[in-house]
PDB file of N, CA and C in Angstrom:
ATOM      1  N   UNK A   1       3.510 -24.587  10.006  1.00  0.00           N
ATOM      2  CA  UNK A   1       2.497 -23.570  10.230  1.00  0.00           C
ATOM      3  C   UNK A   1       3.078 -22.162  10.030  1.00  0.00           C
ATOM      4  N   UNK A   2       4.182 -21.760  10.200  1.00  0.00           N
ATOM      5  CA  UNK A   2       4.925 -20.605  10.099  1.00  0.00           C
ATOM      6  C   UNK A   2       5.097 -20.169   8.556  1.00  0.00           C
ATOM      7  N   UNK A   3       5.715 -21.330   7.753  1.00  0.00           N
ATOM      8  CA  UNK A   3       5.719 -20.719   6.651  1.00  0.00           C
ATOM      9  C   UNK A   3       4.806 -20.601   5.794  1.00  0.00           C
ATOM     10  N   UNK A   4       3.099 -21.509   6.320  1.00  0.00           N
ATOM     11  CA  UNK A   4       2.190 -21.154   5.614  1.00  0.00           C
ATOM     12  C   UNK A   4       1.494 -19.537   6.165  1.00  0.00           C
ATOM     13  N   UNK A   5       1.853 -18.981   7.334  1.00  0.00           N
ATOM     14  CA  UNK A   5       1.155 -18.195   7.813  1.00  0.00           C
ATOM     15  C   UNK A   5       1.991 -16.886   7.313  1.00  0.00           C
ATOM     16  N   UNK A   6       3.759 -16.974   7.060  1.00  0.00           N
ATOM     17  CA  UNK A   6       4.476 -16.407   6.359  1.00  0.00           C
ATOM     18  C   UNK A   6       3.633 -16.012   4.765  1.00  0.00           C
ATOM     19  N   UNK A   7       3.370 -17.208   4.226  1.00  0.00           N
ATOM     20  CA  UNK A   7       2.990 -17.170   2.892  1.00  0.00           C
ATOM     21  C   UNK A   7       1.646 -16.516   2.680  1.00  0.00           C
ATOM     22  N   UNK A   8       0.683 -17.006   3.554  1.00  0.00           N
ATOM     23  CA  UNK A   8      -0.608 -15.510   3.550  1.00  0.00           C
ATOM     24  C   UNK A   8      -0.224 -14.215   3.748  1.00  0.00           C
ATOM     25  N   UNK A   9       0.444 -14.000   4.695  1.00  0.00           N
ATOM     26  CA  UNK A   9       0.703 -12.377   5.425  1.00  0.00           C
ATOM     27  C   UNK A   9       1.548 -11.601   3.641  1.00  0.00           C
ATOM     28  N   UNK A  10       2.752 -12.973   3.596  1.00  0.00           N
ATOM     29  CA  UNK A  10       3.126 -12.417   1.905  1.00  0.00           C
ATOM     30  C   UNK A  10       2.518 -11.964   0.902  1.00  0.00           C
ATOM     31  N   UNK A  11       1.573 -13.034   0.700  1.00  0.00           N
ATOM     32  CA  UNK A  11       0.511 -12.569  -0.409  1.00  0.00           C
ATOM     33  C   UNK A  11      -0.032 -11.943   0.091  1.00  0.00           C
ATOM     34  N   UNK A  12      -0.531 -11.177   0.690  1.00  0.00           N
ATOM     35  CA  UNK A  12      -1.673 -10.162   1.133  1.00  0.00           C
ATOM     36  C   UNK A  12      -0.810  -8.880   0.965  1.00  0.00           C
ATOM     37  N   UNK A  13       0.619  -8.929   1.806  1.00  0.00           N
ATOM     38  CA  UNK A  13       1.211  -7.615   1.484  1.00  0.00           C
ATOM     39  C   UNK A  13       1.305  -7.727   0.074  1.00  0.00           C
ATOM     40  N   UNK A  14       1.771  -8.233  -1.176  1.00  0.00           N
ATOM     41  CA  UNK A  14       2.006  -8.162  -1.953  1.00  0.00           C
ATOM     42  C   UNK A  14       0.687  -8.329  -3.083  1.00  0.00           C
ATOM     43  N   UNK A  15      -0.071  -8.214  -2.437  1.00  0.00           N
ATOM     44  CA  UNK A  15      -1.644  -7.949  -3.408  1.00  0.00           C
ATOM     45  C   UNK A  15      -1.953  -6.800  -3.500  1.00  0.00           C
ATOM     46  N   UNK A  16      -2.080  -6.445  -1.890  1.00  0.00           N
ATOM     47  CA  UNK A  16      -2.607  -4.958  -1.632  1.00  0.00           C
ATOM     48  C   UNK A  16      -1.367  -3.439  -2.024  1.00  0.00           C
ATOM     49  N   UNK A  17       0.059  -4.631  -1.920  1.00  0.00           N
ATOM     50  CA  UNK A  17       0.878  -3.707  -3.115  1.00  0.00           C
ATOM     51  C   UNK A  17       0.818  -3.268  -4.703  1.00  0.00           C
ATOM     52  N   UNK A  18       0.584  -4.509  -5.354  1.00  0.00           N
ATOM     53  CA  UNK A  18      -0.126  -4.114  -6.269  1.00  0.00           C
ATOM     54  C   UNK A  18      -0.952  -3.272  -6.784  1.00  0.00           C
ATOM     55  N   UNK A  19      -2.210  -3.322  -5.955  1.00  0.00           N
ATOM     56  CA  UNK A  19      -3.244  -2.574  -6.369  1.00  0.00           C
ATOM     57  C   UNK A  19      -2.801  -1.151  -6.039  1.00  0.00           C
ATOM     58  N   UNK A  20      -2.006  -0.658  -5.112  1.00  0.00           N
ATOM     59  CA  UNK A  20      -1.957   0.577  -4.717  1.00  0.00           C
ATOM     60  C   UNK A  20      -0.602   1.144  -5.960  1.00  0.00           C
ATOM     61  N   UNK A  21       0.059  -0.052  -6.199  1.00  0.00           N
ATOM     62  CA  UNK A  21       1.030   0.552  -7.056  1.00  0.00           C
ATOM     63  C   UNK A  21       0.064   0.990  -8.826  1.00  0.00           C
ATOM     64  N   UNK A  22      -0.814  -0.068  -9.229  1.00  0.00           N
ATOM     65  CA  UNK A  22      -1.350   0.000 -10.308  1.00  0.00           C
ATOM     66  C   UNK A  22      -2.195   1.029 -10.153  1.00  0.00           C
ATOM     67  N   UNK A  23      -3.151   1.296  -9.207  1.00  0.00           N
ATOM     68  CA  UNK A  23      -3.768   2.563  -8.755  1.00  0.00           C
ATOM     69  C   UNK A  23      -3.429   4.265  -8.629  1.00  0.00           C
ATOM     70  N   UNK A  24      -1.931   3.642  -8.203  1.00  0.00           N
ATOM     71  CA  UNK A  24      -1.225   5.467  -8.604  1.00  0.00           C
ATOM     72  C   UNK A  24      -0.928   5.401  -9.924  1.00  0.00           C
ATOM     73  N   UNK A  25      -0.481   4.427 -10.365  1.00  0.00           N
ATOM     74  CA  UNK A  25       0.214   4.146 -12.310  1.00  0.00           C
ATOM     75  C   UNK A  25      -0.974   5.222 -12.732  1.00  0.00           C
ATOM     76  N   UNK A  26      -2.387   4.845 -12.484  1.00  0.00           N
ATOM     77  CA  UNK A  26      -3.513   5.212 -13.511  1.00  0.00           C
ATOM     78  C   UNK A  26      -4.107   6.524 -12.940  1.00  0.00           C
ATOM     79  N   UNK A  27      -3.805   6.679 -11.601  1.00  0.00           N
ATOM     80  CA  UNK A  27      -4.599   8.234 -11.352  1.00  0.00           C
ATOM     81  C   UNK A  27      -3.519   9.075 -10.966  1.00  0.00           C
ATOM     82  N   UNK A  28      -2.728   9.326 -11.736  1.00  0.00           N
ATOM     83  CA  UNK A  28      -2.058  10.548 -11.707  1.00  0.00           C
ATOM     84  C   UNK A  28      -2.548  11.804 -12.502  1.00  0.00           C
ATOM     85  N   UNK A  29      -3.558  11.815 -13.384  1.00  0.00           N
ATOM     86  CA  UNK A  29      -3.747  12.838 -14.355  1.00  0.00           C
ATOM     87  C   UNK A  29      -4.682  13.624 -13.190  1.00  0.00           C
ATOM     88  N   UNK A  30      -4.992  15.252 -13.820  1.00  0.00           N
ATOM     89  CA  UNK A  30      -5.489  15.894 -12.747  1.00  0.00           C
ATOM     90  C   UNK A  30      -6.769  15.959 -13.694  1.00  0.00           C
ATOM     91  N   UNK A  31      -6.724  15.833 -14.492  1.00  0.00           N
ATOM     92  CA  UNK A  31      -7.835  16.234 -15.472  1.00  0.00           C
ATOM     93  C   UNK A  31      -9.040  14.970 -15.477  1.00  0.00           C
ATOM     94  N   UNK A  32     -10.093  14.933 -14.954  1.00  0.00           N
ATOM     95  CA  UNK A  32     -11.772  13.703 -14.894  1.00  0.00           C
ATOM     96  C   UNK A  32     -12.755  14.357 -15.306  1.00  0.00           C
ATOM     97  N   UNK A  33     -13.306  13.519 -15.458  1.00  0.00           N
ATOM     98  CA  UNK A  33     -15.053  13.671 -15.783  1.00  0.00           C
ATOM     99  C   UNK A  33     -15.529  15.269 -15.038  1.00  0.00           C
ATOM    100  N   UNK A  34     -15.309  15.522 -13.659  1.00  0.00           N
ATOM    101  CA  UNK A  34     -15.680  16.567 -13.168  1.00  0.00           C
ATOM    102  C   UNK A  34     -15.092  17.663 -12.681  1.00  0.00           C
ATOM    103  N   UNK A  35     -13.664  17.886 -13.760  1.00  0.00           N
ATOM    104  CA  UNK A  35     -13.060  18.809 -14.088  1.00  0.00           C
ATOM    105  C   UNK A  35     -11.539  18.827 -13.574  1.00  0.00           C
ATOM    106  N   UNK A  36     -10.835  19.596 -12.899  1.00  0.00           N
ATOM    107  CA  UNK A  36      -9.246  19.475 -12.666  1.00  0.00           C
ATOM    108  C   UNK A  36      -9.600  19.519 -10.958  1.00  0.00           C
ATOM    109  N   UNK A  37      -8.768  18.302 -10.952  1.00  0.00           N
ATOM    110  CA  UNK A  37      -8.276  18.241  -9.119  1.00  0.00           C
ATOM    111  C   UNK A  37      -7.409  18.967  -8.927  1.00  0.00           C
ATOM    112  N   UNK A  38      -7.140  19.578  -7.515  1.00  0.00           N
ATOM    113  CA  UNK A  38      -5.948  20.241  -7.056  1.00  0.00           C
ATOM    114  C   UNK A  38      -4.576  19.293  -7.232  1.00  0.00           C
ATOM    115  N   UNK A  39      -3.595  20.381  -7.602  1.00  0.00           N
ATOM    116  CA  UNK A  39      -2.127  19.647  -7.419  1.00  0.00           C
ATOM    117  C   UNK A  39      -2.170  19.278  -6.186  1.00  0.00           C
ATOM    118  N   UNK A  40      -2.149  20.044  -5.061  1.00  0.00           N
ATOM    119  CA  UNK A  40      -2.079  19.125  -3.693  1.00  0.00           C
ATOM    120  C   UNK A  40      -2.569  17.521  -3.787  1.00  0.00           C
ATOM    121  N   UNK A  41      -4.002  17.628  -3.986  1.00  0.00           N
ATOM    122  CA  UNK A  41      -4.656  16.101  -3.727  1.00  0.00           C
ATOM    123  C   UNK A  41      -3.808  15.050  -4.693  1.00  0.00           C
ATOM    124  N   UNK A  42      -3.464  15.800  -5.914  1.00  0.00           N
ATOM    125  CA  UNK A  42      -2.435  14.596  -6.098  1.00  0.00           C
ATOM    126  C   UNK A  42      -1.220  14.395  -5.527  1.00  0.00           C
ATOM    127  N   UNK A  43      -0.367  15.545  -4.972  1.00  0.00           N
ATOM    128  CA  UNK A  43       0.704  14.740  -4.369  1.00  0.00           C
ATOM    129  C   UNK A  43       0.462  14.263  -2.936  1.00  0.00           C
ATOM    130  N   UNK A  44      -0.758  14.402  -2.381  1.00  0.00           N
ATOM    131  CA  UNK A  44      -1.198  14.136  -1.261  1.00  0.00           C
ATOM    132  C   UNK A  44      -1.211  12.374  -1.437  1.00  0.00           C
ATOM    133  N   UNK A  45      -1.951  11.935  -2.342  1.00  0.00           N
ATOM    134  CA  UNK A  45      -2.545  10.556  -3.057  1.00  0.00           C
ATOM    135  C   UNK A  45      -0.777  10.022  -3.404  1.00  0.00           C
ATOM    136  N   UNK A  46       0.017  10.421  -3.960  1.00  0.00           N
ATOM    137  CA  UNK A  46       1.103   9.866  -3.882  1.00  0.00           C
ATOM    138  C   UNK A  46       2.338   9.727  -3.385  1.00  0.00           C
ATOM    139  N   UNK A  47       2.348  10.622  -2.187  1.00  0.00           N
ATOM    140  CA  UNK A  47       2.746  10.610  -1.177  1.00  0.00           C
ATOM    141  C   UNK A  47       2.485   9.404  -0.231  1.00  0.00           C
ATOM    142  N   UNK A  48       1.100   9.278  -0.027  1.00  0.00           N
ATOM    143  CA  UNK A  48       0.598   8.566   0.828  1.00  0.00           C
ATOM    144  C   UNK A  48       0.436   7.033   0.000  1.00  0.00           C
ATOM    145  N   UNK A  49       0.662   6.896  -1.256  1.00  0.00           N
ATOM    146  CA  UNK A  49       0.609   5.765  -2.037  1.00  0.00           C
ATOM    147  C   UNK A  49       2.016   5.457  -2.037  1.00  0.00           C
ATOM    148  N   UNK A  50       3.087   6.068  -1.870  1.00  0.00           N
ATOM    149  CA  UNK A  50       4.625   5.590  -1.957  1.00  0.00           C
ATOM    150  C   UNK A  50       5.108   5.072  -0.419  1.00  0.00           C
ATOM    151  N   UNK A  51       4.459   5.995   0.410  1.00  0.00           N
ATOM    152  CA  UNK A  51       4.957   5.117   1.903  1.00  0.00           C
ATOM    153  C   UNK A  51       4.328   4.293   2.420  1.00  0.00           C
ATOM    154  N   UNK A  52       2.776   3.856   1.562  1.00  0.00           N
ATOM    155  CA  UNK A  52       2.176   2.261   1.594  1.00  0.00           C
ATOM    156  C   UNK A  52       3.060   1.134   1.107  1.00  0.00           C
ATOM    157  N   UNK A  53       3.643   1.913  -0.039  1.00  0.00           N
ATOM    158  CA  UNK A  53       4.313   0.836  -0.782  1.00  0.00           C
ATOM    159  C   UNK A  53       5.660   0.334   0.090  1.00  0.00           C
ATOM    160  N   UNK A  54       6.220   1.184   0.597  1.00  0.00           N
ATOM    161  CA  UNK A  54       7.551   1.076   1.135  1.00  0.00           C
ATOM    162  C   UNK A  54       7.455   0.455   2.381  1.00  0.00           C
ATOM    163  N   UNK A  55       6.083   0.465   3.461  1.00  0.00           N
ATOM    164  CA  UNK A  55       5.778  -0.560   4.778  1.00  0.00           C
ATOM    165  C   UNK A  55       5.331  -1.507   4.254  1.00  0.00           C
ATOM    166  N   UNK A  56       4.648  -1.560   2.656  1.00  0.00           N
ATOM    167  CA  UNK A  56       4.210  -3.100   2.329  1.00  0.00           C
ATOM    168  C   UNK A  56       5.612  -3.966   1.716  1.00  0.00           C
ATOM    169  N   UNK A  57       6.259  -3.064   1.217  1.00  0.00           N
ATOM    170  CA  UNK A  57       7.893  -4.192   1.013  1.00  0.00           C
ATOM    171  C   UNK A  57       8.568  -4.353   2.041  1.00  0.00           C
ATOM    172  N   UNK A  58       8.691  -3.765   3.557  1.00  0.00           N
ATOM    173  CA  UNK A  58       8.965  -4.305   4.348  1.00  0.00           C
ATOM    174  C   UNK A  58       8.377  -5.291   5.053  1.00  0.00           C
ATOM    175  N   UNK A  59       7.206  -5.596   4.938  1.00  0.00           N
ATOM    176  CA  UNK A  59       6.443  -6.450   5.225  1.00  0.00           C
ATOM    177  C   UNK A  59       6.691  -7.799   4.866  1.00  0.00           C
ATOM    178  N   UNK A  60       6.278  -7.405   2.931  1.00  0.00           N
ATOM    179  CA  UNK A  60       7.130  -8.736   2.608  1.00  0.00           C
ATOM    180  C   UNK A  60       8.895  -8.956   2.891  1.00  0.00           C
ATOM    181  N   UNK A  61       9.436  -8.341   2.893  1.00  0.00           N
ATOM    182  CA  UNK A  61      10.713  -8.577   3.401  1.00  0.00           C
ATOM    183  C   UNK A  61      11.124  -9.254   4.570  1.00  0.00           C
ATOM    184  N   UNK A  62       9.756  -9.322   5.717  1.00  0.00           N
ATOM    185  CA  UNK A  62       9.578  -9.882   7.013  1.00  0.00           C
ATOM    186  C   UNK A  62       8.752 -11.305   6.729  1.00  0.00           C
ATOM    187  N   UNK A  63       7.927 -11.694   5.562  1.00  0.00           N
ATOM    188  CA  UNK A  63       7.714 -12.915   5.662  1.00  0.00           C
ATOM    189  C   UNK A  63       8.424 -13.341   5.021  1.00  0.00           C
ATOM    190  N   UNK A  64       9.232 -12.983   4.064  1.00  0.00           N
ATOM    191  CA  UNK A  64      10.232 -13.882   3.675  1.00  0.00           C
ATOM    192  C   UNK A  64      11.499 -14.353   4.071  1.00  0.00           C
ATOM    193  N   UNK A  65      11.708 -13.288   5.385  1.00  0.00           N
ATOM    194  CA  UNK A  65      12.649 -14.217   6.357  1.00  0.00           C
ATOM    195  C   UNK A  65      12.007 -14.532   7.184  1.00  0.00           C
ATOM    196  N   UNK A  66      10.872 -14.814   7.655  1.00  0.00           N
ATOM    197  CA  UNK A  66       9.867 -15.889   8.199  1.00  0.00           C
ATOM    198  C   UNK A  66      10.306 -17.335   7.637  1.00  0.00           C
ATOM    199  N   UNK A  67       9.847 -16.885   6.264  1.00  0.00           N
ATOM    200  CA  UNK A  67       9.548 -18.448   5.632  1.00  0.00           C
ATOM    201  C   UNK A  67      11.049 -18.958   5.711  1.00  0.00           C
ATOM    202  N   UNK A  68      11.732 -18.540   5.432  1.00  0.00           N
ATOM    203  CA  UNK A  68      13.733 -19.123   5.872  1.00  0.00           C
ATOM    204  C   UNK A  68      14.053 -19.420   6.976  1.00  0.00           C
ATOM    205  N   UNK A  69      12.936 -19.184   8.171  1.00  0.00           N
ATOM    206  CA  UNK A  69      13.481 -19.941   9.397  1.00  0.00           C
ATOM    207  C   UNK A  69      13.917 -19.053  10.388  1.00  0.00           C
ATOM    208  N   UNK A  70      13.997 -17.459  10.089  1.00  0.00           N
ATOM    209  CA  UNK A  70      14.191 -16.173  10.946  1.00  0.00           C
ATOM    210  C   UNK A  70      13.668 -15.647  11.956  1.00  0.00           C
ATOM    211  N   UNK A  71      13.665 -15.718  12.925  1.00  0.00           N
ATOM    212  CA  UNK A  71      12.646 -14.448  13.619  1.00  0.00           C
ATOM    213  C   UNK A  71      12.046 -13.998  13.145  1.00  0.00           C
ATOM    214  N   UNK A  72      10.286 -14.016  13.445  1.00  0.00           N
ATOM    215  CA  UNK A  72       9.317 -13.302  12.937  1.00  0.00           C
ATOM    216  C   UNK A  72       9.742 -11.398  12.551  1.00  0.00           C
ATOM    217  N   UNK A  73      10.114 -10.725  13.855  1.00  0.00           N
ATOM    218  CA  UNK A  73      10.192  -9.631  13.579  1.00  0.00           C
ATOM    219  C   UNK A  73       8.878  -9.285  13.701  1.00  0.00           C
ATOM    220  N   UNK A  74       8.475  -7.862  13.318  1.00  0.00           N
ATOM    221  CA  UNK A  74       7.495  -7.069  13.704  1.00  0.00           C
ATOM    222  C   UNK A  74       6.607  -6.847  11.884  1.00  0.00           C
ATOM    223  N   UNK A  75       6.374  -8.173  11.436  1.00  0.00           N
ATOM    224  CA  UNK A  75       5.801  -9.036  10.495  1.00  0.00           C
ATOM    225  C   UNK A  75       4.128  -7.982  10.350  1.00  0.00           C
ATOM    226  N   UNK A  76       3.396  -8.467  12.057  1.00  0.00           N
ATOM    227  CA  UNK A  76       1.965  -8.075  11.792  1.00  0.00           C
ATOM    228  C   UNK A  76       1.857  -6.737  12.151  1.00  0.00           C
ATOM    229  N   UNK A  77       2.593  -6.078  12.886  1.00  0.00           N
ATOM    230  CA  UNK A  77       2.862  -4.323  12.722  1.00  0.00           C
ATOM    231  C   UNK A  77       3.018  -3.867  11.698  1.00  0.00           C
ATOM    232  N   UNK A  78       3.919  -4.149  10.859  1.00  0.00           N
ATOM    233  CA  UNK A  78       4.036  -3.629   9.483  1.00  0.00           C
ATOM    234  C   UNK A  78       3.202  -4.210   8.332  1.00  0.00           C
ATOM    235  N   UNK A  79       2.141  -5.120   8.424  1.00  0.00           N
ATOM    236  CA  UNK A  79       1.214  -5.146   7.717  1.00  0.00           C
ATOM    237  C   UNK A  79      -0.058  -4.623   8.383  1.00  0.00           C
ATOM    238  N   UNK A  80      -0.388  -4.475   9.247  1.00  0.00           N
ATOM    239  CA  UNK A  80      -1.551  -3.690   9.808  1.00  0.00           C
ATOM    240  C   UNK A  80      -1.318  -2.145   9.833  1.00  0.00           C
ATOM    241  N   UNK A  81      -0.107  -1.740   9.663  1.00  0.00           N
ATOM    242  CA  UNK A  81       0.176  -0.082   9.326  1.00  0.00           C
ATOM    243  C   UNK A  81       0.220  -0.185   7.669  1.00  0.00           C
ATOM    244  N   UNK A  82       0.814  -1.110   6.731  1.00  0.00           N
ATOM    245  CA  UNK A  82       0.268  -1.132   5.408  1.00  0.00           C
ATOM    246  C   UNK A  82      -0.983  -0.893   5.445  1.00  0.00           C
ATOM    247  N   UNK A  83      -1.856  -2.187   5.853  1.00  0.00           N
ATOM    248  CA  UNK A  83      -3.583  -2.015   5.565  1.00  0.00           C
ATOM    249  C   UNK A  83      -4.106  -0.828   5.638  1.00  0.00           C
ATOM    250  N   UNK A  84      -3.585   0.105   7.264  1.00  0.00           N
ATOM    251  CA  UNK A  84      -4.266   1.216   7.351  1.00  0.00           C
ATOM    252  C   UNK A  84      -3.813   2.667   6.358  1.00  0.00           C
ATOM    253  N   UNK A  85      -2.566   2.452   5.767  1.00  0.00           N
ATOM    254  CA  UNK A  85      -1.840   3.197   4.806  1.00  0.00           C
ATOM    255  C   UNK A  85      -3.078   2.792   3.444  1.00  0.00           C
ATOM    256  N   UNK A  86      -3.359   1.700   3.037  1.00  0.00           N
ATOM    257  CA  UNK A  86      -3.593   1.578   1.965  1.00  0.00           C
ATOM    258  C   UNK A  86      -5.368   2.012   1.980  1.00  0.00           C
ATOM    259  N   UNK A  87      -5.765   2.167   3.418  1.00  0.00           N
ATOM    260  CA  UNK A  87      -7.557   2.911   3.106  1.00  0.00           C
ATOM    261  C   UNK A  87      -6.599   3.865   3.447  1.00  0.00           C
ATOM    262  N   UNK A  88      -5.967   4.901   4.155  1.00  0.00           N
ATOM    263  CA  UNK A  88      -5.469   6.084   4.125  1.00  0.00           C
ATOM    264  C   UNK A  88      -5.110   6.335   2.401  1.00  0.00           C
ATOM    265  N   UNK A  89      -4.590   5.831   1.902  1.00  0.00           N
ATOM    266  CA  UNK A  89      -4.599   6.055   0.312  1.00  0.00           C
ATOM    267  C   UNK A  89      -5.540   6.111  -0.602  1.00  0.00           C
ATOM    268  N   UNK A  90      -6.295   4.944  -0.516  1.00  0.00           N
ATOM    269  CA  UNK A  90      -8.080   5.302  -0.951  1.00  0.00           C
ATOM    270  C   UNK A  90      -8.837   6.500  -0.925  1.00  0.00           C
ATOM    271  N   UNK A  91      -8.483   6.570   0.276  1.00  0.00           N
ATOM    272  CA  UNK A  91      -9.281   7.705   1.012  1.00  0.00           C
ATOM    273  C   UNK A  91      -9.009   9.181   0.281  1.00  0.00           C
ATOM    274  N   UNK A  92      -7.325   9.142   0.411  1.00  0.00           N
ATOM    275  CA  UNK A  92      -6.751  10.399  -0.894  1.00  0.00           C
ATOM    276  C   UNK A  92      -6.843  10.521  -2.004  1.00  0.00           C
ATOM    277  N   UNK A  93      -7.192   9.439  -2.544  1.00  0.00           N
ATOM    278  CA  UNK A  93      -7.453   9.367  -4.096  1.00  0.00           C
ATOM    279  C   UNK A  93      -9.353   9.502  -3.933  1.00  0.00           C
ATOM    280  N   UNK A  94      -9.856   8.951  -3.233  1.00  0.00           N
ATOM    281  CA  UNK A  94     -11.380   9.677  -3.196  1.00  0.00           C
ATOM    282  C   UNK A  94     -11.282  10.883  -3.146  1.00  0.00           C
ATOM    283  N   UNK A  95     -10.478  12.007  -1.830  1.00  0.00           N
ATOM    284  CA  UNK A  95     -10.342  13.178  -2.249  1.00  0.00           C
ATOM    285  C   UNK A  95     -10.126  14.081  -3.031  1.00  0.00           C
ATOM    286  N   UNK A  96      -9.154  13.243  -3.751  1.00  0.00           N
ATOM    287  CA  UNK A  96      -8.674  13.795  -5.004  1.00  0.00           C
ATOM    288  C   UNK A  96      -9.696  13.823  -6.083  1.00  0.00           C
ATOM    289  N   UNK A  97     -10.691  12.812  -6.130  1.00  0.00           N
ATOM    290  CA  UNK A  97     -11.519  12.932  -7.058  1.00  0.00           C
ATOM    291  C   UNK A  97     -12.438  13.601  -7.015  1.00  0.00           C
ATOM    292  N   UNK A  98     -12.771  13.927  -5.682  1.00  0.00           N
ATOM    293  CA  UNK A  98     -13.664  14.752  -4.872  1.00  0.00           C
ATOM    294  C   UNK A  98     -13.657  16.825  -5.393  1.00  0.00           C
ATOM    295  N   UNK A  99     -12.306  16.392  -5.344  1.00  0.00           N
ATOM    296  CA  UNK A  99     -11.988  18.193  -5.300  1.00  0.00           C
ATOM    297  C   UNK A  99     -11.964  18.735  -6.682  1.00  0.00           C
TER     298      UNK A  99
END
């Protein structure tokens, strides 16, 4: 049961890494449809997209010494501060598109 519950919490950090990593890849330009965003909102958006990324690799770093038989560690803390990092990131890149 551990290492299947290891292996969800994994894939989930490592989905919602993805998307936030492929998501900054593509909205870095300041220039859209409804003219130039502020420099702030973008380094705001990738700021807040790089220290999602960095609690979601610790995350996975915690189920994968789960799944080896380790001490859980603080596994669902650092994916429930990912999750809320990654609508905190949404949220900046809406702003960003916003402004």
């Amino acid at each position: 049961m551990r290492k299947f519950a290891a292996a969800v919490r994994g894939a989930l950090a490592l989905a919602v890494a993805a998307l936030v990593a492929m998501g900054m890849s593509q909205n870095t330009h300041r220039q859209f449809e409804k003219g130039l965003s502020s420099r702030s909102s973008v380094i705001i958006q990738e700021v807040v997209g790089t220290i999602t990324l960095a609690v979601l690799a610790l995350t996975l770093w915690q189920a994968i010494r789960l799944w080896r038989g380790r001490p859980p560690g603080p596994m669902l803390t650092l994916l429930s501060i990912g999750l809320i990092l990654a609508l905190g990131w949404v949220l900046a890149l809406a702003g960003q598109r916003a402004s």
